[in-house]
PDB file of N, CA and C in Angstrom:
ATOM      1  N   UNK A   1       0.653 -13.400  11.133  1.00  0.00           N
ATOM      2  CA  UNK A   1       0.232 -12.907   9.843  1.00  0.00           C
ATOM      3  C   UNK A   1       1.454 -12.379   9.114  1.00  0.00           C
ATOM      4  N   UNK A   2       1.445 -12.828   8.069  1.00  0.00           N
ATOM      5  CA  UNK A   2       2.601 -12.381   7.222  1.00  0.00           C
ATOM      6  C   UNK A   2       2.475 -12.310   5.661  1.00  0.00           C
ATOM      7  N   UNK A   3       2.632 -11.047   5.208  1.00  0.00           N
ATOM      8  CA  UNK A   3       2.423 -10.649   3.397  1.00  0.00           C
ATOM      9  C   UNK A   3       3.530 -10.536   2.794  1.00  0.00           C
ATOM     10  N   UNK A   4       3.738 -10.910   1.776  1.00  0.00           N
ATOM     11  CA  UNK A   4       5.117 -11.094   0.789  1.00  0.00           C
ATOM     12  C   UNK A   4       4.248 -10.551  -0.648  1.00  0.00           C
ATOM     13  N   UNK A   5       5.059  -9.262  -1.052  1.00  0.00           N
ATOM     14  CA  UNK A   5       4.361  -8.692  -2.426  1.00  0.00           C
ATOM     15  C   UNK A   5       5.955  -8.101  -2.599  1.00  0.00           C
ATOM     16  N   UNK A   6       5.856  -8.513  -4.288  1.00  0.00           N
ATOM     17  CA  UNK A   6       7.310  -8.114  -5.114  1.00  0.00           C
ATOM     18  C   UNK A   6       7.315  -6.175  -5.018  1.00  0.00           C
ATOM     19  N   UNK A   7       8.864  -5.739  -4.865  1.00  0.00           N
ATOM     20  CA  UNK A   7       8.783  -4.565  -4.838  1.00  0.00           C
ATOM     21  C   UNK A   7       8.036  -4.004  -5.863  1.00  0.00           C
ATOM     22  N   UNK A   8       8.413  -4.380  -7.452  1.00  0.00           N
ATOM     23  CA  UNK A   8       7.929  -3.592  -8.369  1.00  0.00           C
ATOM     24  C   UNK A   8       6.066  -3.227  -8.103  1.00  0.00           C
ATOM     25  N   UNK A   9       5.399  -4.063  -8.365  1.00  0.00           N
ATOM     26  CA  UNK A   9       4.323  -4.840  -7.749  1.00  0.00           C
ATOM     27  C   UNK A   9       3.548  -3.500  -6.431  1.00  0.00           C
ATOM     28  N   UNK A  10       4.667  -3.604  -5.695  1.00  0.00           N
ATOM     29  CA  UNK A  10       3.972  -2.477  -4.869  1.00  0.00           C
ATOM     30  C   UNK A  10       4.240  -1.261  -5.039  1.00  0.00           C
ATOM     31  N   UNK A  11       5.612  -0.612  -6.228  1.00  0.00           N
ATOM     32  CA  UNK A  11       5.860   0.609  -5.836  1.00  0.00           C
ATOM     33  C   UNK A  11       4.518   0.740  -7.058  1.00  0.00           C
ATOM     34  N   UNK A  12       4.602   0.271  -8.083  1.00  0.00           N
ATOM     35  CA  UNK A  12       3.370   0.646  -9.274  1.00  0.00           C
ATOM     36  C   UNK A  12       2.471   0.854  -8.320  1.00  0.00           C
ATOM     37  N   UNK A  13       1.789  -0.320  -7.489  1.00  0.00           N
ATOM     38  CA  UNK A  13       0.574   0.112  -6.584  1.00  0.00           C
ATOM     39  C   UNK A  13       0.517   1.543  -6.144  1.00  0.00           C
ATOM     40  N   UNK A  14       1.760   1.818  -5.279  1.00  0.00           N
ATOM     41  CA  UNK A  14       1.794   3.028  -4.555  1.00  0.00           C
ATOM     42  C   UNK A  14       1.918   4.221  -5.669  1.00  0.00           C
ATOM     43  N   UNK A  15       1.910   3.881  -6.696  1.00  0.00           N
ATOM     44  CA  UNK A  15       2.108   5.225  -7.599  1.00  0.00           C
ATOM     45  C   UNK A  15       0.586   5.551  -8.521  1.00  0.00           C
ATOM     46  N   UNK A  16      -0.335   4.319  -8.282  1.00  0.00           N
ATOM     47  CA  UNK A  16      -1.554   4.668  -8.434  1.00  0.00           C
ATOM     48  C   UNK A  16      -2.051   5.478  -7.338  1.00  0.00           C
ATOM     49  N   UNK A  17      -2.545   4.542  -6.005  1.00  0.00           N
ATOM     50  CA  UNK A  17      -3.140   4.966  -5.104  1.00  0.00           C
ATOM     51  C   UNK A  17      -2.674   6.416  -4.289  1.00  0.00           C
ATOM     52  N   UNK A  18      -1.325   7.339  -4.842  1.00  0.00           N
ATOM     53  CA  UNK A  18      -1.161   8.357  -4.348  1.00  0.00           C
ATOM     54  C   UNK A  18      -2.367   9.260  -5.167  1.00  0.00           C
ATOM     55  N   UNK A  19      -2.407   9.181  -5.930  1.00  0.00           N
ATOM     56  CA  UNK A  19      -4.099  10.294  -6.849  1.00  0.00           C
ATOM     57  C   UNK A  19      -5.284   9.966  -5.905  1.00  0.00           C
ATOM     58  N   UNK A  20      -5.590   9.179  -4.941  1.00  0.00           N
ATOM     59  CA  UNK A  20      -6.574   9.338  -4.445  1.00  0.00           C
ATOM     60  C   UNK A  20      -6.362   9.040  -3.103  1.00  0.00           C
ATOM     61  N   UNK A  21      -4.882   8.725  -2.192  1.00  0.00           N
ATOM     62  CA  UNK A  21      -5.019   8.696  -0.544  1.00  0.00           C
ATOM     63  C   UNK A  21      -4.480   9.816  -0.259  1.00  0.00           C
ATOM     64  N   UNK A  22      -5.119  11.185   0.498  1.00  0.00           N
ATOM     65  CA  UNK A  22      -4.293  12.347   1.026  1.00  0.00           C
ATOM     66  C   UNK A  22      -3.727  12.239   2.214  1.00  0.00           C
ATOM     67  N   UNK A  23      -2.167  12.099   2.192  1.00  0.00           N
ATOM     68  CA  UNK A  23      -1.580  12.220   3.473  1.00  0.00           C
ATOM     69  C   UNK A  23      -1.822  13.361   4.246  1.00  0.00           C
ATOM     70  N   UNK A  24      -2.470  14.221   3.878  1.00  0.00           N
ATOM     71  CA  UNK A  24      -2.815  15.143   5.405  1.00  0.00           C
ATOM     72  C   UNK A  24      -4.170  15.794   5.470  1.00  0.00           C
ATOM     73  N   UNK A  25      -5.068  14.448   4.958  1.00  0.00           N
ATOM     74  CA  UNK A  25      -6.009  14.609   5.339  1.00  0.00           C
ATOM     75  C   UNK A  25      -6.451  15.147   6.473  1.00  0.00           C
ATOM     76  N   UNK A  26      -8.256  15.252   6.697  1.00  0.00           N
ATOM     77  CA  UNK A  26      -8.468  15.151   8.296  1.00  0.00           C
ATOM     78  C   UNK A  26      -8.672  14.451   9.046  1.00  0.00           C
ATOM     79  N   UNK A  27      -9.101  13.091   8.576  1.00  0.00           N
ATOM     80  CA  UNK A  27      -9.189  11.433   8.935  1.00  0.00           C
ATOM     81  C   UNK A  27      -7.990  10.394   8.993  1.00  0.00           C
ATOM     82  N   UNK A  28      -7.248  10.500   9.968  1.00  0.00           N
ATOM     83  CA  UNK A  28      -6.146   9.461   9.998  1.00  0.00           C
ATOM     84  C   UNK A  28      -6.149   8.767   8.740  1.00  0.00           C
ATOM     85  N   UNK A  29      -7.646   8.052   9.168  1.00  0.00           N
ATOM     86  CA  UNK A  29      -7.602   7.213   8.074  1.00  0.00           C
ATOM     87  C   UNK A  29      -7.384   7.022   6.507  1.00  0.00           C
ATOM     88  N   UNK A  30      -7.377   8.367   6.217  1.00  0.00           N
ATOM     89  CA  UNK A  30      -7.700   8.832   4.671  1.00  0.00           C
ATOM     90  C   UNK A  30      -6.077   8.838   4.144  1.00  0.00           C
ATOM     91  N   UNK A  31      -5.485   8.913   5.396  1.00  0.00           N
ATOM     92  CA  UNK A  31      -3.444   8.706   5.048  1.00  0.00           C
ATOM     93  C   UNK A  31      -3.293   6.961   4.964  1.00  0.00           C
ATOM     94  N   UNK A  32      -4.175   6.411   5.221  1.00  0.00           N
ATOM     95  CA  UNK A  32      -3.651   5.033   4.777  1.00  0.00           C
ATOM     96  C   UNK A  32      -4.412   4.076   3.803  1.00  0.00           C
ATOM     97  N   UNK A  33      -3.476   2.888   3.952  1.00  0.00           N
ATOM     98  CA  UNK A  33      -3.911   2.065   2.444  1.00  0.00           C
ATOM     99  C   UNK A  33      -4.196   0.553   3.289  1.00  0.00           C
ATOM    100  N   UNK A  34      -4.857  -0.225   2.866  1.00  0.00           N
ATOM    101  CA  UNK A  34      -5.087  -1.597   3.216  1.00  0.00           C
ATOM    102  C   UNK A  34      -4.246  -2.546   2.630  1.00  0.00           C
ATOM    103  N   UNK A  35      -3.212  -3.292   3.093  1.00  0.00           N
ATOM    104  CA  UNK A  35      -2.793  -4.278   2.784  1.00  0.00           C
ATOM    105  C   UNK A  35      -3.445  -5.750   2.262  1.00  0.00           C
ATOM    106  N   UNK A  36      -3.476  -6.240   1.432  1.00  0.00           N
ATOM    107  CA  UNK A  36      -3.849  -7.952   1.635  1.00  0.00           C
ATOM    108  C   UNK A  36      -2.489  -8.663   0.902  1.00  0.00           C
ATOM    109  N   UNK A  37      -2.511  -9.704   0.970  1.00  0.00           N
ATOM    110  CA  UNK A  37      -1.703 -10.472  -0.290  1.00  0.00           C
ATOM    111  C   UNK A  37      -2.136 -10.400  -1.828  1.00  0.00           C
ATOM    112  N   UNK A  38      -3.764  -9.915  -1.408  1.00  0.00           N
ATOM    113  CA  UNK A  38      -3.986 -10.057  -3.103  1.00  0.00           C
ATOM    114  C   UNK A  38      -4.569  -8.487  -3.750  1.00  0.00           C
ATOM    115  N   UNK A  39      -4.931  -7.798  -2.994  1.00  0.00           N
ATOM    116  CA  UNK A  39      -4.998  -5.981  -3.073  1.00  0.00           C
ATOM    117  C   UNK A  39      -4.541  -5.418  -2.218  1.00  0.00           C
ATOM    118  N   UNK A  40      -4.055  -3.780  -2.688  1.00  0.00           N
ATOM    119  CA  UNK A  40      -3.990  -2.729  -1.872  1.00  0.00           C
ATOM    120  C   UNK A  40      -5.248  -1.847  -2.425  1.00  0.00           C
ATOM    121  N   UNK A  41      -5.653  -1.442  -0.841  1.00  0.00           N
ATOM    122  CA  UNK A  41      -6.359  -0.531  -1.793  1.00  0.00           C
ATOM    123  C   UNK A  41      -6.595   0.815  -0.721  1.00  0.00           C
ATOM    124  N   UNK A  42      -7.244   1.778  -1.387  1.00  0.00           N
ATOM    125  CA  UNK A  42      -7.339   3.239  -0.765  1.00  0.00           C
ATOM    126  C   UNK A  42      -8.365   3.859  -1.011  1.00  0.00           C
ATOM    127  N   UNK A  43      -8.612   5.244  -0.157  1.00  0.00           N
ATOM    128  CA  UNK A  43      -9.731   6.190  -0.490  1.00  0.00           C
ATOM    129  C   UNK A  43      -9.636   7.385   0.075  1.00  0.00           C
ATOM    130  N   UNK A  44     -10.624   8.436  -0.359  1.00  0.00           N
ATOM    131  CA  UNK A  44     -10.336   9.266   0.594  1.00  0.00           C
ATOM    132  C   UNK A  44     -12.238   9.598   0.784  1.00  0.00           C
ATOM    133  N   UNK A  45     -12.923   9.054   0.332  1.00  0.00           N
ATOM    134  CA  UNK A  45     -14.426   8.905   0.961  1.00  0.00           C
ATOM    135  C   UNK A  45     -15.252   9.545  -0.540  1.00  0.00           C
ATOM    136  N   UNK A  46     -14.710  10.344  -1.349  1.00  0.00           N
ATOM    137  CA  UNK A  46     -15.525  10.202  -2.722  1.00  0.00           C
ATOM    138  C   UNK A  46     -14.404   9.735  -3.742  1.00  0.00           C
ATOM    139  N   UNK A  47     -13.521   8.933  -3.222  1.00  0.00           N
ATOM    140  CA  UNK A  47     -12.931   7.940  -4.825  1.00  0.00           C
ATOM    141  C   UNK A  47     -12.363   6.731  -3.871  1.00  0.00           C
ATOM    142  N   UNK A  48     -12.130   5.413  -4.450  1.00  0.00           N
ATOM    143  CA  UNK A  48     -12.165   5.022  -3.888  1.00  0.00           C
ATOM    144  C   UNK A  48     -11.160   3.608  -4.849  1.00  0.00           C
ATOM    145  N   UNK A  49      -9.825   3.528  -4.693  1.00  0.00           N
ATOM    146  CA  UNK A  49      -9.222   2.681  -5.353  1.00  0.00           C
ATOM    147  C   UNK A  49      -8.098   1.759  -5.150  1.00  0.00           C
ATOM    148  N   UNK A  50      -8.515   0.381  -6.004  1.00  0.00           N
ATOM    149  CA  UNK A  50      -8.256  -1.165  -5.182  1.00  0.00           C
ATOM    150  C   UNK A  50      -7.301  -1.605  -6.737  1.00  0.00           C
ATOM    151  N   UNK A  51      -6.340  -1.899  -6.194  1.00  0.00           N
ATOM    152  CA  UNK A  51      -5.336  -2.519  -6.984  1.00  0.00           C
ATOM    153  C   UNK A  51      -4.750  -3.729  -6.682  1.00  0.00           C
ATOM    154  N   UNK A  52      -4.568  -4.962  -7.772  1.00  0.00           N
ATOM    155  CA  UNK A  52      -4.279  -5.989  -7.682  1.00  0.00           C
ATOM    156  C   UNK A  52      -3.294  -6.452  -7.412  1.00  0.00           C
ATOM    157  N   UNK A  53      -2.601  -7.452  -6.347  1.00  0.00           N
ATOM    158  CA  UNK A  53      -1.216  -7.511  -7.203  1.00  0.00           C
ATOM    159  C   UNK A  53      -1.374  -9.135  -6.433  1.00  0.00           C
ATOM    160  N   UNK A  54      -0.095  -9.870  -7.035  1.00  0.00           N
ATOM    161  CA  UNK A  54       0.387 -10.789  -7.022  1.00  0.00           C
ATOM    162  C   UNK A  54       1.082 -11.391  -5.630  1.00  0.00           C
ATOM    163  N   UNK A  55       0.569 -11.591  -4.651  1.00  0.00           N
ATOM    164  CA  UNK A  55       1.337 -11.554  -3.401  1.00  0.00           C
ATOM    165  C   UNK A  55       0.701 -13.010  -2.630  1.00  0.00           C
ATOM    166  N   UNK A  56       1.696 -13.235  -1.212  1.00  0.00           N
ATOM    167  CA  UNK A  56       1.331 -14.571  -0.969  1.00  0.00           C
ATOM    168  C   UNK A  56       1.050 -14.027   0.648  1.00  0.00           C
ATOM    169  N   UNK A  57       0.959 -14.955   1.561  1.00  0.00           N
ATOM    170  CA  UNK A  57       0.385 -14.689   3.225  1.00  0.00           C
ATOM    171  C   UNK A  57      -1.057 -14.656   3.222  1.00  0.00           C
ATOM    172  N   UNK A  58      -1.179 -14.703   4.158  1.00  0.00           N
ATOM    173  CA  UNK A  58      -2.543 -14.353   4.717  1.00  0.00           C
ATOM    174  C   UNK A  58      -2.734 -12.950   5.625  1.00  0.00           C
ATOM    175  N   UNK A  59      -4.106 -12.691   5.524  1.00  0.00           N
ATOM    176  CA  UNK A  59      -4.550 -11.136   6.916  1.00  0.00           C
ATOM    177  C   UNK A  59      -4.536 -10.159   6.268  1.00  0.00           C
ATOM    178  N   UNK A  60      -4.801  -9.298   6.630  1.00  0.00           N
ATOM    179  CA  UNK A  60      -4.450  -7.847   5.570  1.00  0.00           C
ATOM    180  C   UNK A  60      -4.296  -7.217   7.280  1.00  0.00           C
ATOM    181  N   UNK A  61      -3.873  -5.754   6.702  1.00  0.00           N
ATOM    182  CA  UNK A  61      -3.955  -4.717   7.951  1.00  0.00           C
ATOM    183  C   UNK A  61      -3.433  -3.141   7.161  1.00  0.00           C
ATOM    184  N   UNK A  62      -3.532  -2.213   8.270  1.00  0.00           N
ATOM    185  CA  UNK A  62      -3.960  -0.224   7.654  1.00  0.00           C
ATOM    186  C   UNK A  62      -2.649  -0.182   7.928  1.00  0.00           C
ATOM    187  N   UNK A  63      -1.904   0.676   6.993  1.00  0.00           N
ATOM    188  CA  UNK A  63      -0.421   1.288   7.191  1.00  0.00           C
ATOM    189  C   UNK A  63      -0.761   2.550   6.753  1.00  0.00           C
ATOM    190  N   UNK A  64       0.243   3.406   6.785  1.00  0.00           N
ATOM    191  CA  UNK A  64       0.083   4.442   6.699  1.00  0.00           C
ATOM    192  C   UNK A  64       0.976   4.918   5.427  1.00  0.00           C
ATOM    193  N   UNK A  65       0.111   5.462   4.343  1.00  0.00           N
ATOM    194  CA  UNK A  65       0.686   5.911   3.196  1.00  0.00           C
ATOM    195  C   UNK A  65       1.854   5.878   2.878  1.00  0.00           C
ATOM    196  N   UNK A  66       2.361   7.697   3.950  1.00  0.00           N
ATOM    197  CA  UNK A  66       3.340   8.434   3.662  1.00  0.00           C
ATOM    198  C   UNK A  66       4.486   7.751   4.315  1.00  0.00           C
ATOM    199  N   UNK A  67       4.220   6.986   5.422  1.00  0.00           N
ATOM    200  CA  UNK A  67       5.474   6.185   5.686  1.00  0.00           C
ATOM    201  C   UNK A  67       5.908   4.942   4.815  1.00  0.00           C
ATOM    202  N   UNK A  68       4.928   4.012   4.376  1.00  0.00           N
ATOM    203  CA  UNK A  68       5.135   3.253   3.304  1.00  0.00           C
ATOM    204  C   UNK A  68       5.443   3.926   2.226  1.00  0.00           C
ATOM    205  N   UNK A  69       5.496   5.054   1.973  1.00  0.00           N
ATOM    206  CA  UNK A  69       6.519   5.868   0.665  1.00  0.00           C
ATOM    207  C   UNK A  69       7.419   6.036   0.692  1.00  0.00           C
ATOM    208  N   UNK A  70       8.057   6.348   1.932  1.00  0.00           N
ATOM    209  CA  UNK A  70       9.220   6.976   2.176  1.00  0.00           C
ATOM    210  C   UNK A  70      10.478   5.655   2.526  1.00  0.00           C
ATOM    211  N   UNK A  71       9.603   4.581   3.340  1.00  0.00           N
ATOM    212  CA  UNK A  71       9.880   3.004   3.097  1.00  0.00           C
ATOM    213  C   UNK A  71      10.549   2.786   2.165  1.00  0.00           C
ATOM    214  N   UNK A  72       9.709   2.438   0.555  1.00  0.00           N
ATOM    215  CA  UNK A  72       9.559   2.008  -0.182  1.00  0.00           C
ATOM    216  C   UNK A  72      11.268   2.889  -1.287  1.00  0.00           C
ATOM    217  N   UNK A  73      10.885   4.493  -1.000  1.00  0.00           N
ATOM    218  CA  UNK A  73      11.832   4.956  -1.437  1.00  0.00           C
ATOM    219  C   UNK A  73      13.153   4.610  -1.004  1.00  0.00           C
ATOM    220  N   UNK A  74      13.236   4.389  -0.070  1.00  0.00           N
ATOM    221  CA  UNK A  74      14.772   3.941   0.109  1.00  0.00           C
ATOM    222  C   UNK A  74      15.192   2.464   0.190  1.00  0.00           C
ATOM    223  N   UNK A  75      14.221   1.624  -0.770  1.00  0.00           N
ATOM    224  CA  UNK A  75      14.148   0.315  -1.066  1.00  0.00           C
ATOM    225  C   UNK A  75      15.176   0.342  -2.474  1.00  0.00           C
ATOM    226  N   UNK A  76      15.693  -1.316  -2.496  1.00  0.00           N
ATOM    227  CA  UNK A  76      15.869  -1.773  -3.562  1.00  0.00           C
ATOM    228  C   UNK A  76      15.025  -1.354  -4.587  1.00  0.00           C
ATOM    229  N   UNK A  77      14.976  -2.053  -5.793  1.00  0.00           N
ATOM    230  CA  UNK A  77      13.828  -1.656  -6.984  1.00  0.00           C
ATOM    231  C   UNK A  77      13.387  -3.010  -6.966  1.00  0.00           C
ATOM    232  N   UNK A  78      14.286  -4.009  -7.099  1.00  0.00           N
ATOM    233  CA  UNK A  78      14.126  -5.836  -6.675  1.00  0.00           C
ATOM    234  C   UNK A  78      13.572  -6.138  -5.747  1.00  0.00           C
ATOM    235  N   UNK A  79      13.308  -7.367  -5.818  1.00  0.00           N
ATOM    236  CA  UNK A  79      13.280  -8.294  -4.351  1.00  0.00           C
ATOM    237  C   UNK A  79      11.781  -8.008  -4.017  1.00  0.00           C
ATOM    238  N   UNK A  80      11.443  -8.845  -2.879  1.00  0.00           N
ATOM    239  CA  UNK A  80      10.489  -8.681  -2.551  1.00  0.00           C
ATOM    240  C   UNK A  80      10.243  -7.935  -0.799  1.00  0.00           C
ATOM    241  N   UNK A  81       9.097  -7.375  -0.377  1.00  0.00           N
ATOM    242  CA  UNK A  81       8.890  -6.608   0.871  1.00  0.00           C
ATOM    243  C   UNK A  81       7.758  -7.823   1.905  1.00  0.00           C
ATOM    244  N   UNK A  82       8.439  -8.280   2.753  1.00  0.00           N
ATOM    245  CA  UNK A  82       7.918  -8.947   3.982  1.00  0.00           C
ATOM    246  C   UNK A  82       6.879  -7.963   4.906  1.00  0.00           C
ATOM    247  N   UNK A  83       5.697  -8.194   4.944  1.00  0.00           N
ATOM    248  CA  UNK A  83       5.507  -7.602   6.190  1.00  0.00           C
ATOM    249  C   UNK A  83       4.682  -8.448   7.497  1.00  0.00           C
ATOM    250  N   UNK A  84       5.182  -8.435   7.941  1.00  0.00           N
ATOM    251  CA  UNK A  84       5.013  -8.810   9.572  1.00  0.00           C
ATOM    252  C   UNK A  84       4.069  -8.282  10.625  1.00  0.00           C
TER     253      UNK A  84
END
């Protein structure tokens, strides 16, 4: 399984979905976001938000917010992000 989404593309994503995923929640889960090629999306159990983007691969899978932020921050602004 492998997703290819342009940086810009995902940091916009990630700068929506921080208003509604709390990294220190009480649910693991509520610190992460769903990958696909064609949404990310998030929640924290009363909001609940799915953003589009432009990406190629197949599968989706759960990452974890605050590490995909901190990722992302010490990214290019270009190019695109592989994930594996």
């Amino acid at each position: 399984m492998q997703i290819v989404i342009s940086m810009k593309e995902l940091k916009d994503a990630l700068a929506g979905l921080s208003r509604v995923v709390n990294a220190r929640g009480s649910l693991a889960v509520l610190g992460a976001v769903k990958i696909s090629a064609k949404r990310i999306t998030g929640t924290n159990l009363s909001e609940y938000l799915s953003r589009r983007v432009e990406g190629s691969g197949d599968g989706e899978f759960i990452v974890d917010f605050k590490e995909l932020k901190e990722f992302i921050k010490g990214c290019q602004k270009t190019g695109e992000v592989t994930f594996d």
